[in-house]
C-alpha atoms as a PDB file:
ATOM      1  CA  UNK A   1       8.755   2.898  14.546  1.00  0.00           C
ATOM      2  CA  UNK A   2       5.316   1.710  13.517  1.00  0.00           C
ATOM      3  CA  UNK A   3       4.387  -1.296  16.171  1.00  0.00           C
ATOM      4  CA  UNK A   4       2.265  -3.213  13.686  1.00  0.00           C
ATOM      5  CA  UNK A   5       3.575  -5.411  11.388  1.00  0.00           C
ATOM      6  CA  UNK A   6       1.251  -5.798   8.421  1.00  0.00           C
ATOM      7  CA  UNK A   7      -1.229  -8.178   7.244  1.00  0.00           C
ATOM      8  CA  UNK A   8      -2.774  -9.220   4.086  1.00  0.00           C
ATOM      9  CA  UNK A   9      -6.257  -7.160   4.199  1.00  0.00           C
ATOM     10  CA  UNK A  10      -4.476  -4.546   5.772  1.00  0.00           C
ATOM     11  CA  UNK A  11      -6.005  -1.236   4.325  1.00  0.00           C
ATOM     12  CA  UNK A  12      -2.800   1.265   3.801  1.00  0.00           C
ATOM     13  CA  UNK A  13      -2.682   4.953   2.839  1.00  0.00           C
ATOM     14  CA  UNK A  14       0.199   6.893   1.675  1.00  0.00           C
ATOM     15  CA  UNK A  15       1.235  10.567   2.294  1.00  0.00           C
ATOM     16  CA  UNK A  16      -0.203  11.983  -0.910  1.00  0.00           C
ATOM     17  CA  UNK A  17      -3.755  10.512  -0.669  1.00  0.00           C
ATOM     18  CA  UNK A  18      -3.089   7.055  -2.059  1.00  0.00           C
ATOM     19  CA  UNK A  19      -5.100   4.216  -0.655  1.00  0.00           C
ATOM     20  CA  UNK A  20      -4.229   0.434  -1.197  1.00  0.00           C
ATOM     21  CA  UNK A  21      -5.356  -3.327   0.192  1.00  0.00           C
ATOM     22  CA  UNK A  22      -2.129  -5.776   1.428  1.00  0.00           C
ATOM     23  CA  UNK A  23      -3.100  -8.970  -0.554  1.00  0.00           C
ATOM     24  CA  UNK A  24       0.495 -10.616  -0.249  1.00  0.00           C
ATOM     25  CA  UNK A  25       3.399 -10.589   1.987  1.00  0.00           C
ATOM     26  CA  UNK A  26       6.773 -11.784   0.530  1.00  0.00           C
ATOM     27  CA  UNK A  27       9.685 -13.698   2.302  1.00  0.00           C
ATOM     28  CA  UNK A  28      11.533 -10.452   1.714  1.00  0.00           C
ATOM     29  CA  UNK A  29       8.978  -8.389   3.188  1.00  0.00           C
ATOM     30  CA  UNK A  30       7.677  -6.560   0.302  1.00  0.00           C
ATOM     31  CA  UNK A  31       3.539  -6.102   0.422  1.00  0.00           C
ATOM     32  CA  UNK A  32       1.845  -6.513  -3.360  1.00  0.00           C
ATOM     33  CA  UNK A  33      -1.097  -4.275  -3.099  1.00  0.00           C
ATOM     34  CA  UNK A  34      -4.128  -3.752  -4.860  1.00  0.00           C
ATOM     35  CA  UNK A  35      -4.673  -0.093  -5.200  1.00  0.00           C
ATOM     36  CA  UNK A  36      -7.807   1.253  -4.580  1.00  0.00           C
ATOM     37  CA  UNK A  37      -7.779   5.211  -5.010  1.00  0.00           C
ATOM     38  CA  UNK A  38      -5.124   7.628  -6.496  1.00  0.00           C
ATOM     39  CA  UNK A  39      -4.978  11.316  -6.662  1.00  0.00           C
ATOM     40  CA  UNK A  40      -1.750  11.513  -8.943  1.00  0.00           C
ATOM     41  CA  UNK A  41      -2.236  12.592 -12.423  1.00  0.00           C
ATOM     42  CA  UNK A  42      -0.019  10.225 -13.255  1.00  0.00           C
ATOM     43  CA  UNK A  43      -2.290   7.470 -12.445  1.00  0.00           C
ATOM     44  CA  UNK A  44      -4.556   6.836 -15.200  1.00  0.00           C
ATOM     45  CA  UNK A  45      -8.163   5.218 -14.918  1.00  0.00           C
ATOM     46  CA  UNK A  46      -7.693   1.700 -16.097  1.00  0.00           C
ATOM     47  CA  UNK A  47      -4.602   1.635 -13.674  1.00  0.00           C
ATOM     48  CA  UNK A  48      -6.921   1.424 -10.478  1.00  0.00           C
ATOM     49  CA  UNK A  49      -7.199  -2.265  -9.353  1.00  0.00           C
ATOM     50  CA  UNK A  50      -3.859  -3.070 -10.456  1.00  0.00           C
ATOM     51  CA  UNK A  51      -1.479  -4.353  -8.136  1.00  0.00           C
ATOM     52  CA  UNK A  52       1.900  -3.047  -6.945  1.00  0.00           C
ATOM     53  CA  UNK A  53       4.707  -3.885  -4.805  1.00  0.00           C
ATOM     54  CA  UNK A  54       5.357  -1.850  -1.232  1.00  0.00           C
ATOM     55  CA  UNK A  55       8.908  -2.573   0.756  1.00  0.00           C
ATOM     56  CA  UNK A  56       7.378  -3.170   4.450  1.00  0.00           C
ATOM     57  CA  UNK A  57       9.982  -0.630   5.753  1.00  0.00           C
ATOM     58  CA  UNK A  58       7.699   2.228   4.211  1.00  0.00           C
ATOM     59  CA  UNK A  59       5.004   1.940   6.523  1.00  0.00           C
ATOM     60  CA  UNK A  60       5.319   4.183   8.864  1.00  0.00           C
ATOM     61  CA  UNK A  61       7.775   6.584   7.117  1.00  0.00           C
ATOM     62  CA  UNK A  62       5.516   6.922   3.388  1.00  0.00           C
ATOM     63  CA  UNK A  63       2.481   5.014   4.020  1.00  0.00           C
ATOM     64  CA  UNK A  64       0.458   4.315   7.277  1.00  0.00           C
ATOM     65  CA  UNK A  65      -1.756   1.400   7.827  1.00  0.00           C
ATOM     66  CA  UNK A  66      -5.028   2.622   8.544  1.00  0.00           C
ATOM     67  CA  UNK A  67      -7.070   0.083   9.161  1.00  0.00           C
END
């Protein structure tokens, strides 16, 4: 179980390459992110920047905070 609880500036990257900035933290613990870097294919160019929405309870299984 990951020890630290994330924070909005929080710099996460997931399993597959995908790095993302915490810029909110809901009451129901999900993290909107604003993505910063994807590897997928199925991420297209003007999709960088855009936010997206993270369930807390990944971090640590899918995505690890890195800094």
């Amino acid at each position: 179980m990951n020890e630290h609880k994330p924070q909005i500036g929080d710099l996460l990257r997931r399993y597959c390459g995908t790095l993302a900035i915490v810029e909110h933290i809901g009451e129901t613990h999900i993290m909107h992110t604003r993505l910063l870097h994807s590897p997928n294919t199925w991420l297209r160019l003007g999709e960088v920047g855009d936010g997206f929405m993270v369930p807390a309870e990944n971090i640590g299984v899918s995505w690890a905070i890195i800094a």
